[in-house]
N, C-alpha and C. Protein backbone atom coordinates (compact mmCIF):
# COMPACT_ATOMS: atom_id res chain seq x y z
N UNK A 1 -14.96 10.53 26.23
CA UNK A 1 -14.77 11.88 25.74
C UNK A 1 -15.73 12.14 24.60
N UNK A 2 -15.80 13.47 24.80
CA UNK A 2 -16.70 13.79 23.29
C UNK A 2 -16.20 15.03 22.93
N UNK A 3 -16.36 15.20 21.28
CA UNK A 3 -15.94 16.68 20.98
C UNK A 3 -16.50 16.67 19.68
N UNK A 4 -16.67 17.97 19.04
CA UNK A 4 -17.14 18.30 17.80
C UNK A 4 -16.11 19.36 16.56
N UNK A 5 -16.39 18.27 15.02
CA UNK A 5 -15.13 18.38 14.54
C UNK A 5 -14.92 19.78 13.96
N UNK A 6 -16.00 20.69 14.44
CA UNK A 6 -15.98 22.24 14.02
C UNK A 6 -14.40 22.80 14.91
N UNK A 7 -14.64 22.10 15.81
CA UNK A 7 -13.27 22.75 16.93
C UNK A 7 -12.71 22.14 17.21
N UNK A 8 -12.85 20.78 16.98
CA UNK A 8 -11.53 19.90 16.94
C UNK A 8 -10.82 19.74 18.42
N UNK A 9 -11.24 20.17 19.44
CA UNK A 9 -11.22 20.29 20.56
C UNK A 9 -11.06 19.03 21.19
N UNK A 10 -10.06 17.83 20.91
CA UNK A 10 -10.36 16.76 20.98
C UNK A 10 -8.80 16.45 22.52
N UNK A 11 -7.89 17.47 22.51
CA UNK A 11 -7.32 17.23 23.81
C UNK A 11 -6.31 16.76 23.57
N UNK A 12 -5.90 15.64 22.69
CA UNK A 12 -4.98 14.45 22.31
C UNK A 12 -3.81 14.99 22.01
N UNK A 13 -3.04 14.59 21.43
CA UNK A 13 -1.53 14.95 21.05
C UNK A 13 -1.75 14.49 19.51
N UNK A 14 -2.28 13.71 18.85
CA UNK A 14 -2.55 13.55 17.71
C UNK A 14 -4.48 13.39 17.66
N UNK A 15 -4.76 13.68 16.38
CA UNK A 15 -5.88 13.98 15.87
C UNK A 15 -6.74 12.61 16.00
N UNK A 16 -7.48 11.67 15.90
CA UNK A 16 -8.05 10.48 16.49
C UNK A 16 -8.74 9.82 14.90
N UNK A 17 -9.25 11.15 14.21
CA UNK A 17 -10.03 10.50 12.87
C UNK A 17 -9.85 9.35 11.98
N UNK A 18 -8.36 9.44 11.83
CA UNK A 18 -7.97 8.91 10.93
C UNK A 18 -7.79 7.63 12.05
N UNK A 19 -7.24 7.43 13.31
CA UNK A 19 -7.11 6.08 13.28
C UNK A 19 -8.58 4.88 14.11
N UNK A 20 -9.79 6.36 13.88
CA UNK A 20 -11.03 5.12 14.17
C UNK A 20 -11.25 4.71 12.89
N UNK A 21 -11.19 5.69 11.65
CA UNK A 21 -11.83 4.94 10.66
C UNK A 21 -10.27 4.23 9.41
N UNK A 22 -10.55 2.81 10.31
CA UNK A 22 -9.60 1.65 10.41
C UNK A 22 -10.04 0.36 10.50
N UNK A 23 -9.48 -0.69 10.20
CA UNK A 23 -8.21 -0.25 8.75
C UNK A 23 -8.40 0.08 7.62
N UNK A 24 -8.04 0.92 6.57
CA UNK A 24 -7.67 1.34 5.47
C UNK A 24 -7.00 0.78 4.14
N UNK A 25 -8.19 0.32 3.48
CA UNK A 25 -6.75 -0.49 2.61
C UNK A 25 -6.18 0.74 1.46
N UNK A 26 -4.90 -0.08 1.09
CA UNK A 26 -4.07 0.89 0.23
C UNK A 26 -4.05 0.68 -1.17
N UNK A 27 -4.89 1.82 -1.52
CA UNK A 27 -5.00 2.25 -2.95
C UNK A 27 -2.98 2.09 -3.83
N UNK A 28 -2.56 1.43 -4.19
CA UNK A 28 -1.11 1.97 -4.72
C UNK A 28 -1.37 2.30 -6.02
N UNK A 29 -1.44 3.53 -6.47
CA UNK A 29 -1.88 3.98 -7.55
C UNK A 29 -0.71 4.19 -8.51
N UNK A 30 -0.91 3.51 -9.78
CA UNK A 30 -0.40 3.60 -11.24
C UNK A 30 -0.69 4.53 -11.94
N UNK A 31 0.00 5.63 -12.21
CA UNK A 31 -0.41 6.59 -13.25
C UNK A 31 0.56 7.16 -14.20
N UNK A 32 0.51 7.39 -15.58
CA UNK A 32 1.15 8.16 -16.34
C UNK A 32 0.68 9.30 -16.72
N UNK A 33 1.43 10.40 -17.06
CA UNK A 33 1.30 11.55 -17.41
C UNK A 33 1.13 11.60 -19.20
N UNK A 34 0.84 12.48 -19.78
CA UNK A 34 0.56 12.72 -20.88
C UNK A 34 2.21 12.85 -21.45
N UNK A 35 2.81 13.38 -20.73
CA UNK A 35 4.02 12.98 -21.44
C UNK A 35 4.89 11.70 -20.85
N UNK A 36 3.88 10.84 -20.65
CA UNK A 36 5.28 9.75 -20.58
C UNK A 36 5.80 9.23 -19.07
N UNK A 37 5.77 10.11 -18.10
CA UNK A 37 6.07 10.04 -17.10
C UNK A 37 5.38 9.12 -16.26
N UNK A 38 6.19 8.19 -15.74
CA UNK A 38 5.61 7.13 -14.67
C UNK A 38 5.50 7.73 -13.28
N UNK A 39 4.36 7.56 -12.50
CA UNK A 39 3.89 7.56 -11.07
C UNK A 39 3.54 6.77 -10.31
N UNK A 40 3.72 6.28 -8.95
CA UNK A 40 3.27 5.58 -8.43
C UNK A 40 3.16 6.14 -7.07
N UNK A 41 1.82 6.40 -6.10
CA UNK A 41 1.45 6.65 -5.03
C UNK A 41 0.66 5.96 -4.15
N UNK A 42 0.95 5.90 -3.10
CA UNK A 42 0.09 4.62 -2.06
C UNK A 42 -1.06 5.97 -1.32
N UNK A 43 -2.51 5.15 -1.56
CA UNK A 43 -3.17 6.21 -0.74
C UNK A 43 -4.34 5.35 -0.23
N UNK A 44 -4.58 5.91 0.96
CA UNK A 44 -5.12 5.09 2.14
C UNK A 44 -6.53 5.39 2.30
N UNK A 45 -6.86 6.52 1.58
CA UNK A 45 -8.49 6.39 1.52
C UNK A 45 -8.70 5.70 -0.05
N UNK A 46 -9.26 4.44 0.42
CA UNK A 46 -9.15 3.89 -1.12
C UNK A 46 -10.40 2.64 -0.71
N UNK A 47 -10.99 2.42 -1.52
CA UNK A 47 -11.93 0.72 -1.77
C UNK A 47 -12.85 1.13 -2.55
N UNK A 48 -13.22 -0.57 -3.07
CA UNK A 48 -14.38 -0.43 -4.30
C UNK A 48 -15.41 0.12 -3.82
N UNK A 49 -16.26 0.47 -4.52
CA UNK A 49 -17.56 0.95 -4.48
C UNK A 49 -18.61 0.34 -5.14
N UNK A 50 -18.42 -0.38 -6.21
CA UNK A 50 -18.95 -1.32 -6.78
C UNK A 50 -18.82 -2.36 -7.33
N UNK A 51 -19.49 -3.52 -7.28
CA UNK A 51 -19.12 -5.20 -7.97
C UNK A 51 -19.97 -5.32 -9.40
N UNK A 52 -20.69 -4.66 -9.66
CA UNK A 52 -21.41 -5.01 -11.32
C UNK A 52 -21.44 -3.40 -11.37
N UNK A 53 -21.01 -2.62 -12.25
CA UNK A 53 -19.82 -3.66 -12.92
C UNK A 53 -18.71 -3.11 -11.81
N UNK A 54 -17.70 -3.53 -11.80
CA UNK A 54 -16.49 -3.25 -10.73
C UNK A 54 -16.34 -1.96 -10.46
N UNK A 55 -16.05 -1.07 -9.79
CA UNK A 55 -15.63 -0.18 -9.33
C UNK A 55 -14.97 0.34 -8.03
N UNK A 56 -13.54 1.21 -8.48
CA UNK A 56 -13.03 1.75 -6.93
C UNK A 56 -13.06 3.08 -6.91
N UNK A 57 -12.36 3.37 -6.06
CA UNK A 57 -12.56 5.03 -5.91
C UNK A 57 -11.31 5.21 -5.15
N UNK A 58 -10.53 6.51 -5.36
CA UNK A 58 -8.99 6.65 -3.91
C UNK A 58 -9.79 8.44 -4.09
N UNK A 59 -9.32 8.84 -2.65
CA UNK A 59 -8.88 10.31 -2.51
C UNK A 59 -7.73 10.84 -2.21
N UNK A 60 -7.44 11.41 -2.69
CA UNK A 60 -6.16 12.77 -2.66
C UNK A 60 -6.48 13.73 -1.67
N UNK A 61 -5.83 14.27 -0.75
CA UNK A 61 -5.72 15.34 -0.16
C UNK A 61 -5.76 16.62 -0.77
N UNK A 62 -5.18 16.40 -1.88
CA UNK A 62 -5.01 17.81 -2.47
C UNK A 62 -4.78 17.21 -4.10
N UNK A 63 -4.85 18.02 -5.23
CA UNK A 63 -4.54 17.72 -6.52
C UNK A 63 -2.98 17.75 -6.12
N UNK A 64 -2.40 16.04 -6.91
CA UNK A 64 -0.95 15.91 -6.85
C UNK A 64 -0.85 15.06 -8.32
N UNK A 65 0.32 14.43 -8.34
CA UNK A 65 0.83 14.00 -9.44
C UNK A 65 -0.46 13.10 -9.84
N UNK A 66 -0.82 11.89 -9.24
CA UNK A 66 -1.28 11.19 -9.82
C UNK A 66 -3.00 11.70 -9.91
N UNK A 67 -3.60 12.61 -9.51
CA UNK A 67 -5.19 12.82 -10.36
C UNK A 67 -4.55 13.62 -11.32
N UNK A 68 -3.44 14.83 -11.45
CA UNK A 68 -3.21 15.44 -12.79
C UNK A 68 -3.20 14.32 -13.68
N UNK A 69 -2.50 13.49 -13.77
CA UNK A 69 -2.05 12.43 -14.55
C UNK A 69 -3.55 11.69 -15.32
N UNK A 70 -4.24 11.16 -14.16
CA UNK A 70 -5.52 10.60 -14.53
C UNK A 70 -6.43 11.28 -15.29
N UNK A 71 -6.57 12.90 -14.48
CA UNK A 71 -7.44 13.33 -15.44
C UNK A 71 -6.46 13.91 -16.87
N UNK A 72 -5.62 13.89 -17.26
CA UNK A 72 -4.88 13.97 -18.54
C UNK A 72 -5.08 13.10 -19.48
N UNK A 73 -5.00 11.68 -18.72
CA UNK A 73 -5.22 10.55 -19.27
C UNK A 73 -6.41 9.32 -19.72
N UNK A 74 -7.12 9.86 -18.35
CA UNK A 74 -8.03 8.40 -18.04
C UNK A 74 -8.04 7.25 -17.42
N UNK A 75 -6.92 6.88 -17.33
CA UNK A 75 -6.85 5.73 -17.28
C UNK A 75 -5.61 5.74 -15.71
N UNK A 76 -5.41 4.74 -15.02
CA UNK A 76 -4.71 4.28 -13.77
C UNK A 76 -5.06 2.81 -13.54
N UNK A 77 -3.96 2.67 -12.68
CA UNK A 77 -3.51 0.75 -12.20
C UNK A 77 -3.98 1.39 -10.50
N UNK A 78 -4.29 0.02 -9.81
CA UNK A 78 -4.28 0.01 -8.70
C UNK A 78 -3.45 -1.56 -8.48
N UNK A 79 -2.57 -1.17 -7.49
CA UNK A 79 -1.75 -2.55 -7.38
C UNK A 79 -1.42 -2.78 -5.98
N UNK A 80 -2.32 -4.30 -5.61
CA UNK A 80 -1.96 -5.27 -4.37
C UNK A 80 -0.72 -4.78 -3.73
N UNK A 81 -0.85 -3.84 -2.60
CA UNK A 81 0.41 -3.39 -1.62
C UNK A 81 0.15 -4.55 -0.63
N UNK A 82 1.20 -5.70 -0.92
CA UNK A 82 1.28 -6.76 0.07
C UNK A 82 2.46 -6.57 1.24
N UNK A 83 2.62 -7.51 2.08
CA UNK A 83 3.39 -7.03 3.39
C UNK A 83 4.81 -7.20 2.97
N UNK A 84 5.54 -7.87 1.84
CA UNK A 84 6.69 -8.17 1.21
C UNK A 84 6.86 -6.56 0.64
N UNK A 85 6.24 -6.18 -0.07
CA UNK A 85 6.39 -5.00 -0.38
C UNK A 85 6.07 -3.62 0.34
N UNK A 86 5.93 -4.01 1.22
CA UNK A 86 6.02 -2.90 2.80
C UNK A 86 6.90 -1.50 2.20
N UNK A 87 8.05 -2.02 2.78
CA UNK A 87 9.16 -1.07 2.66
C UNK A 87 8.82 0.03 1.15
N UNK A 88 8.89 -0.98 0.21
CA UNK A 88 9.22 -0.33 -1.22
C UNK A 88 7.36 0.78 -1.11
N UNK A 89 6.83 0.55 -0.64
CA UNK A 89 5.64 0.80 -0.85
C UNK A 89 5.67 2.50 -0.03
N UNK A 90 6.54 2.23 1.03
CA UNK A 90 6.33 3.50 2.08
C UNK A 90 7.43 4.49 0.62
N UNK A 91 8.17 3.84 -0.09
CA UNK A 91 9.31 4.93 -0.44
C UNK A 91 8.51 5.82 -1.56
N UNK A 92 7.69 4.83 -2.12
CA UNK A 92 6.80 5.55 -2.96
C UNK A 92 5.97 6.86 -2.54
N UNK A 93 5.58 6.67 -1.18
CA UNK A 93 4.77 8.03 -0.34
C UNK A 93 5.69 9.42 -0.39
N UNK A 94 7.08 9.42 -1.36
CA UNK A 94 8.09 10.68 -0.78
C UNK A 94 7.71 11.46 -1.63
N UNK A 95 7.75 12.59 -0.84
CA UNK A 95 7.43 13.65 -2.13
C UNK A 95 8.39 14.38 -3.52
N UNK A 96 8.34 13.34 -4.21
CA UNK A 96 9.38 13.47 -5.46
C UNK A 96 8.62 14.71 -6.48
N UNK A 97 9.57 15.07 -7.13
CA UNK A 97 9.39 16.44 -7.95
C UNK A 97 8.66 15.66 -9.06
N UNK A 98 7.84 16.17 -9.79
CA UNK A 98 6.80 15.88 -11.17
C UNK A 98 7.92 15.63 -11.77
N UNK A 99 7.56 14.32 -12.38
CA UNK A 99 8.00 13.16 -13.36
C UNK A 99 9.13 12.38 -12.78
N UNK A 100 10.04 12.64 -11.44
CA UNK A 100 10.50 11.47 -11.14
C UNK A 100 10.39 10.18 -11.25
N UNK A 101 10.41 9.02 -10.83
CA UNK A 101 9.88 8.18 -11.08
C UNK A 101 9.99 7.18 -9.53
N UNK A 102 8.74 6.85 -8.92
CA UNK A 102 8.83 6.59 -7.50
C UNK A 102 9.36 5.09 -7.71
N UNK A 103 9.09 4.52 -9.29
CA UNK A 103 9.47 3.14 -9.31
C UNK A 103 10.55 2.89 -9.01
N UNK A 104 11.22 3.77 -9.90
CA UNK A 104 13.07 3.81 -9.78
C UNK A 104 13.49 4.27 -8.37
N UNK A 105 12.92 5.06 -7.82
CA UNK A 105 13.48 5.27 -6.11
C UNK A 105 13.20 4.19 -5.44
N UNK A 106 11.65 3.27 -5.71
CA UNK A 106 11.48 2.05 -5.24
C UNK A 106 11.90 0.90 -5.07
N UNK A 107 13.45 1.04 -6.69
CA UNK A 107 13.46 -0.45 -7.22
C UNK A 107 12.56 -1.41 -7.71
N UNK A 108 11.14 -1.41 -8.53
CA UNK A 108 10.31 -1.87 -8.54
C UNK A 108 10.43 -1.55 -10.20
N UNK A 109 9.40 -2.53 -10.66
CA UNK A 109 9.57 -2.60 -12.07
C UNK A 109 8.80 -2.41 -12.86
N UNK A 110 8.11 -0.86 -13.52
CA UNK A 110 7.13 -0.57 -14.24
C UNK A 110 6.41 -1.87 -15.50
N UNK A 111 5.43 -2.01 -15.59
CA UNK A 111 5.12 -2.88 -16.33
C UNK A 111 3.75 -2.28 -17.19
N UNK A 112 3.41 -2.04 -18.36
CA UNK A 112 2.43 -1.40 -18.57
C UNK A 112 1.51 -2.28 -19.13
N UNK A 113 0.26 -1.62 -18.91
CA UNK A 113 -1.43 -2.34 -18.21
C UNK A 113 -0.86 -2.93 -19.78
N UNK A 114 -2.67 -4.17 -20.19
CA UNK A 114 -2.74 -4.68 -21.29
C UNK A 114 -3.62 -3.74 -22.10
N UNK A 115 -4.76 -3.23 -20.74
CA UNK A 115 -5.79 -2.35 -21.56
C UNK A 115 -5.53 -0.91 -21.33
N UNK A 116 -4.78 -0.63 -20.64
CA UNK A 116 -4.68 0.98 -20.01
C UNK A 116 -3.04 1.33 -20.16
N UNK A 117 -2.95 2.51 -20.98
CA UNK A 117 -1.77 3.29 -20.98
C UNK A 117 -1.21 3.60 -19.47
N UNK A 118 -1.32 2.92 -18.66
CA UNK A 118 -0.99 3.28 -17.57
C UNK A 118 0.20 2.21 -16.69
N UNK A 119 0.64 2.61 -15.61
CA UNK A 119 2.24 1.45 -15.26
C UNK A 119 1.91 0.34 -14.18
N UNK A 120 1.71 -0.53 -14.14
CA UNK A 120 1.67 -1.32 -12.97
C UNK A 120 2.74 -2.03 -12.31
N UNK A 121 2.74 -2.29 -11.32
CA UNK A 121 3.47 -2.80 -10.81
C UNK A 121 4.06 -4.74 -10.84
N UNK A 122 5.42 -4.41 -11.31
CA UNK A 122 5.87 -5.99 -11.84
C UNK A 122 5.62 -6.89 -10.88
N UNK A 123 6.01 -6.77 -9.43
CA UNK A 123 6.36 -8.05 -8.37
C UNK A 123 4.95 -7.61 -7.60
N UNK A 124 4.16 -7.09 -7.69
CA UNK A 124 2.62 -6.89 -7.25
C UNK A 124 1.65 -7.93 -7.92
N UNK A 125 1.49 -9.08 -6.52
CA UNK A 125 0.73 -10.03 -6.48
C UNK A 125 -0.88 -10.13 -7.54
N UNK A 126 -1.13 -8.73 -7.87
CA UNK A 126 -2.78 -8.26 -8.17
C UNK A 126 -2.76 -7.03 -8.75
N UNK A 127 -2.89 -6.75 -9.95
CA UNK A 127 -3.12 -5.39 -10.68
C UNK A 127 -4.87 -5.38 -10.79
N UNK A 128 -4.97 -3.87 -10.86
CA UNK A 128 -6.35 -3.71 -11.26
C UNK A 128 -6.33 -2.49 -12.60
N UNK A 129 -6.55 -2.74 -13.80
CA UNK A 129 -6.58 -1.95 -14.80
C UNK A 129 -7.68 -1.01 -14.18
N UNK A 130 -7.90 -0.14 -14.60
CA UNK A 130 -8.82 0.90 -14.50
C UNK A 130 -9.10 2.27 -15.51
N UNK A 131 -10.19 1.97 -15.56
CA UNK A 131 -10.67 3.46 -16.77
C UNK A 131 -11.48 4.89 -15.31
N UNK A 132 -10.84 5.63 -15.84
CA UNK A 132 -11.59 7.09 -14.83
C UNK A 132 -13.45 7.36 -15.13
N UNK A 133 -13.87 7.07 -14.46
CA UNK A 133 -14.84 7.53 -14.57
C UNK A 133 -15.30 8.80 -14.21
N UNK A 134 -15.03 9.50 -13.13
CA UNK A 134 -15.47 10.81 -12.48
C UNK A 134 -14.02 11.17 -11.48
N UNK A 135 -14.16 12.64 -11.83
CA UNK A 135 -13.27 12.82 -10.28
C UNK A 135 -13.81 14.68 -10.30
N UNK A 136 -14.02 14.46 -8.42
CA UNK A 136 -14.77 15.08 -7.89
C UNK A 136 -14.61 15.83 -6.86
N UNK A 137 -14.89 16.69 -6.36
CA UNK A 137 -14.47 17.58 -4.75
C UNK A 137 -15.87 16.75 -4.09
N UNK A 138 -15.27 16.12 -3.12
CA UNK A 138 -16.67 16.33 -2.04
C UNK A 138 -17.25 17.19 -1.15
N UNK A 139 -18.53 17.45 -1.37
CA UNK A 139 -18.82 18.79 -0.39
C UNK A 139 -19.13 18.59 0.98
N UNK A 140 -19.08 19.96 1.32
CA UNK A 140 -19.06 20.14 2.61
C UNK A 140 -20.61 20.49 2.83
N UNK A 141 -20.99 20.47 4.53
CA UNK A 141 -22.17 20.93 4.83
C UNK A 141 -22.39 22.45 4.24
N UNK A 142 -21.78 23.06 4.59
CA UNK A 142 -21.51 24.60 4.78
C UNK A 142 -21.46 25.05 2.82
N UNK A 143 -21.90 23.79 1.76
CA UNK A 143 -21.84 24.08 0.75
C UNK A 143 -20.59 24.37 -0.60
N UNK A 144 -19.80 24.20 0.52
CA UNK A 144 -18.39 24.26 -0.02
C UNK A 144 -17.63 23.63 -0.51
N UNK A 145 -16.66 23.16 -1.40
CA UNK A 145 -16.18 21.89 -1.65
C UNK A 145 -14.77 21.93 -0.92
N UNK A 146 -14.62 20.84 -0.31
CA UNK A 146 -13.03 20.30 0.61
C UNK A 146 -11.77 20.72 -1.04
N UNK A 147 -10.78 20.43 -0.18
CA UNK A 147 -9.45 20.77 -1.32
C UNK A 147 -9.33 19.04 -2.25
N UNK A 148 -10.12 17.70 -1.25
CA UNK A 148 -9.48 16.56 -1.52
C UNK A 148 -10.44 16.30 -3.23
N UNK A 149 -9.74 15.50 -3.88
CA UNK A 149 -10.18 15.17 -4.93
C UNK A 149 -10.18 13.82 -5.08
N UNK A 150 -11.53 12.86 -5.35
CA UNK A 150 -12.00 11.41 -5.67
C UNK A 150 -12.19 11.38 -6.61
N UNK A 151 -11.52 10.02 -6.95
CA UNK A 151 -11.29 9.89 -8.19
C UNK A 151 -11.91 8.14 -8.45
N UNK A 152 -12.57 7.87 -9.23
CA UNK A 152 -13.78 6.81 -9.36
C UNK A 152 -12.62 6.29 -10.90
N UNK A 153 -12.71 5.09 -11.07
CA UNK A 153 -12.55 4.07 -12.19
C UNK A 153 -12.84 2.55 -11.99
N UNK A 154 -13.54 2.83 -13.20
CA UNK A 154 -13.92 0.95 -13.75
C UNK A 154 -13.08 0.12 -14.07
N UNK A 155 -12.73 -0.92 -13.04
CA UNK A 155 -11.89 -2.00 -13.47
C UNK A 155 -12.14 -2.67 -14.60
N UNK A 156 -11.32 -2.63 -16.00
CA UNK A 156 -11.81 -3.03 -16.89
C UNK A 156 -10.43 -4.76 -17.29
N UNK A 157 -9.36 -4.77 -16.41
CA UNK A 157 -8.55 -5.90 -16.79
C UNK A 157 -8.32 -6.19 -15.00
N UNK A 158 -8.11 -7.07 -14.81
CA UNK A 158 -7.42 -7.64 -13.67
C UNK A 158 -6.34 -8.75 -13.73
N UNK A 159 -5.28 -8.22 -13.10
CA UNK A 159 -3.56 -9.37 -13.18
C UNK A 159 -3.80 -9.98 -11.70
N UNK A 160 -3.96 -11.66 -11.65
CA UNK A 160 -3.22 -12.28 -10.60
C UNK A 160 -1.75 -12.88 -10.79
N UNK A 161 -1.02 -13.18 -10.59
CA UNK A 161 -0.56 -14.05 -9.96
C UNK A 161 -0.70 -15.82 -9.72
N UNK A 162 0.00 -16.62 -10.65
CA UNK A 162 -0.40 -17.86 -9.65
C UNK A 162 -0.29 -18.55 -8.76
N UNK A 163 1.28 -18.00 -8.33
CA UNK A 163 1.22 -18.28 -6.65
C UNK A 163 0.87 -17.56 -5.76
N UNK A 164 -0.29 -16.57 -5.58
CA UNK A 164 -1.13 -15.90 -4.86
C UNK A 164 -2.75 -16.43 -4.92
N UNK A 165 -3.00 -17.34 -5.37
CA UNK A 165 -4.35 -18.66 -5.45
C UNK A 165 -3.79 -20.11 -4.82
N UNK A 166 -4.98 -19.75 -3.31
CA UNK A 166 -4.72 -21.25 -3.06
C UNK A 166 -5.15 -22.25 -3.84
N UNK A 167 -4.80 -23.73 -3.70
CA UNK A 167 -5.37 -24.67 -4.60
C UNK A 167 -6.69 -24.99 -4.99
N UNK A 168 -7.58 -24.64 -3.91
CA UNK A 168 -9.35 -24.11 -4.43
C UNK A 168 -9.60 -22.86 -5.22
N UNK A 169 -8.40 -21.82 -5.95
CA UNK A 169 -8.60 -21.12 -6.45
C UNK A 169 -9.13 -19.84 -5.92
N UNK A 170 -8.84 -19.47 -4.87
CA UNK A 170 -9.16 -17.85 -3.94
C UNK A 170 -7.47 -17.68 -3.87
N UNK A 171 -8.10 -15.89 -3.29
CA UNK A 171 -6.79 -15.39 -3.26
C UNK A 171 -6.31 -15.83 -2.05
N UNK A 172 -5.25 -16.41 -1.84
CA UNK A 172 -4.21 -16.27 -0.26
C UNK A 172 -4.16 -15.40 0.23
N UNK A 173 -4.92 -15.55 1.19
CA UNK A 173 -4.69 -14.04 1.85
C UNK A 173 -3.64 -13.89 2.84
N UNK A 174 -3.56 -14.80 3.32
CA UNK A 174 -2.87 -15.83 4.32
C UNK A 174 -1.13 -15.10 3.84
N UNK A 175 -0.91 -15.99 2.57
CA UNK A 175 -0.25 -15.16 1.96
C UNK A 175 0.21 -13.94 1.60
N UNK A 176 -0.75 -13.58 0.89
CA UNK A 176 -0.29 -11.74 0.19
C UNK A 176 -0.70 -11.32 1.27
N UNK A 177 -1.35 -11.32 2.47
CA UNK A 177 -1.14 -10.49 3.56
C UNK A 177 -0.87 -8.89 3.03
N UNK A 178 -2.23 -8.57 2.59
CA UNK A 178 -2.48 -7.26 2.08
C UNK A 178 -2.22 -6.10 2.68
N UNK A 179 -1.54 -4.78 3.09
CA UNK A 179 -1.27 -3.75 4.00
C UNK A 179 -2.58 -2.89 3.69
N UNK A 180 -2.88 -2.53 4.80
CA UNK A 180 -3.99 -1.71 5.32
C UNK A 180 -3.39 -0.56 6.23
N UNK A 181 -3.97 0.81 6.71
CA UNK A 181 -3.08 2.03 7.23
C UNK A 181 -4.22 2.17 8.21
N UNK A 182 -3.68 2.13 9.38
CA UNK A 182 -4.21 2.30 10.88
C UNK A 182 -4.26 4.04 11.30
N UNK A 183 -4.04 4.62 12.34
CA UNK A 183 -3.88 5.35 12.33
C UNK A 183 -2.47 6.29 12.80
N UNK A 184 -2.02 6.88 12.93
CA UNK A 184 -0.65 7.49 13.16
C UNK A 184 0.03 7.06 12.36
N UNK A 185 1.31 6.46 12.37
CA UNK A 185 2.11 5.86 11.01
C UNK A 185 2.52 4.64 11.44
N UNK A 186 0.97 3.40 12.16
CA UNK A 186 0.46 2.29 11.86
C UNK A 186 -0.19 1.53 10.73
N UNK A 187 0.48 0.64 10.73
CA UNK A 187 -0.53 -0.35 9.21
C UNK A 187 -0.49 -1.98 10.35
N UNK A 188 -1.09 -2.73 8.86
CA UNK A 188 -1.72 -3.47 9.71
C UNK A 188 -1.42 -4.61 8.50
N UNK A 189 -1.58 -5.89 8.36
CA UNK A 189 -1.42 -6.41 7.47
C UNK A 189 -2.75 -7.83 7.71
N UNK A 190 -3.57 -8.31 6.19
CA UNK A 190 -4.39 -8.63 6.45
C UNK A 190 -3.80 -10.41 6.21
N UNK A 191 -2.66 -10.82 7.24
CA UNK A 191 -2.64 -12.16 7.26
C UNK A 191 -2.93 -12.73 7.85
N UNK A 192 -3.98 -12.63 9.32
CA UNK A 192 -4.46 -13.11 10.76
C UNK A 192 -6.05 -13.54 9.75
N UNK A 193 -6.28 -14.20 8.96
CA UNK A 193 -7.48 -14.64 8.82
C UNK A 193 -8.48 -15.62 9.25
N UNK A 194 -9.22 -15.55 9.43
CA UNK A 194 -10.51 -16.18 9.65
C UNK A 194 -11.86 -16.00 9.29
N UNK A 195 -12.23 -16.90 9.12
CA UNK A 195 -13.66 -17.12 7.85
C UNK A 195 -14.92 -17.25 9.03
N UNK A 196 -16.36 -16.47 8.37
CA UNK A 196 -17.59 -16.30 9.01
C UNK A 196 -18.59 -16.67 7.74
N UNK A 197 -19.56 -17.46 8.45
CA UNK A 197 -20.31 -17.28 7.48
C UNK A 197 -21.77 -16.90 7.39
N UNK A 198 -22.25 -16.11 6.52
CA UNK A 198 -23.26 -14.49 6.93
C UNK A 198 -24.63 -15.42 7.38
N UNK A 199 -25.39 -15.20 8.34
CA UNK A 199 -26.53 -15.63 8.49
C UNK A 199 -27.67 -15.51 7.39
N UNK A 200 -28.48 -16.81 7.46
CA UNK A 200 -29.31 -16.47 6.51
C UNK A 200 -31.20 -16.27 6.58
């Protein structure tokens, strides 16, 4: 089949985009509000963008709790959505009224960064502190900017875990079996590993 995404003319019963460009890992984003208020949102367009110095990036569909929050603040956690925390992770996706708290619907246990005013997650294998660097509309051909908003920060602290390092000191992946978002309301979990090594 072929079709073009001006008309979307694609036939299916569901839309196809989202589940070629797969798998997805999950941004679970830490954010506080200027007043105080804890957030936590799982979002699936998410990965680094850079290793010197570190950097990730998540997008939003639309301005919601957590870019108000960021750009108020600066600062956000990104925290290891492993396959143990499945469940608690989907409850966080509900759409709770500004300043609820998704932790407390989660059962999960706010913990705040060392370097960032912001909440991370207690039983999350891997925090990533983060400072905001930019957040942005991406444009369109047609010159226009989309409704979604990217949001860029520098990992400036990182939390492991020590029973998430095997005894050579890498992360278990094996283990934390990281959740990734497929397409439809598929995920995928990254514990089927196996190692390649890059030609030289």
């Amino acid at each position: 089949m072929f079709y073009t995404t001006d008309r979307n003319a694609h036939g299916l019963p569901h839309d196809p985009f989202k589940a070629i460009v797969s798998p997805r890992p999950i941004g679970w984003i830490g954010s506080r509000s200027g007043r105080g208020e804890n957030n936590l949102a799982p979002y699936s367009f998410f990965n680094a963008v850079s290793a010197a110095p570190p950097v990730v990036m998540f997008s939003s569909d639309t301005v919601k709790d957590s870019v108000r929050n960021i750009d108020e603040t600066g600062v956000f956690t990104v925290n290891l959505a492993s396959r143990d925390l499945a469940e608690q992770m989907n409850v966080t996706s509900a759409p709770l009224e500004r300043g609820e708290s998704e932790f407390a619907a989660a059962g999960l246990t706010p913990v705040t960064g060392r370097l960032v005013d912001a909440p991370c997650v207690g039983e999350a294998y891997a925090v990533l502190e983060c400072r905001m660097t930019a957040i942005m509309a991406p444009p369109t051909l047609a010159g226009t900017v989309t409704q979604s908003r990217m949001v860029f920060g520098q990992v400036v602290a990182i939390h492991i875990k020590d029973e998430a390092l095997t005894p050579e000191g890498r992360l278990d992946m094996a283990k934390v079996r990281p959740l990734a978002r497929l397409g439809y309301r598929d995920y995928c979990d990254g514990g089927d590993v196996f190692e390649m090594v890059r030609p030289r």
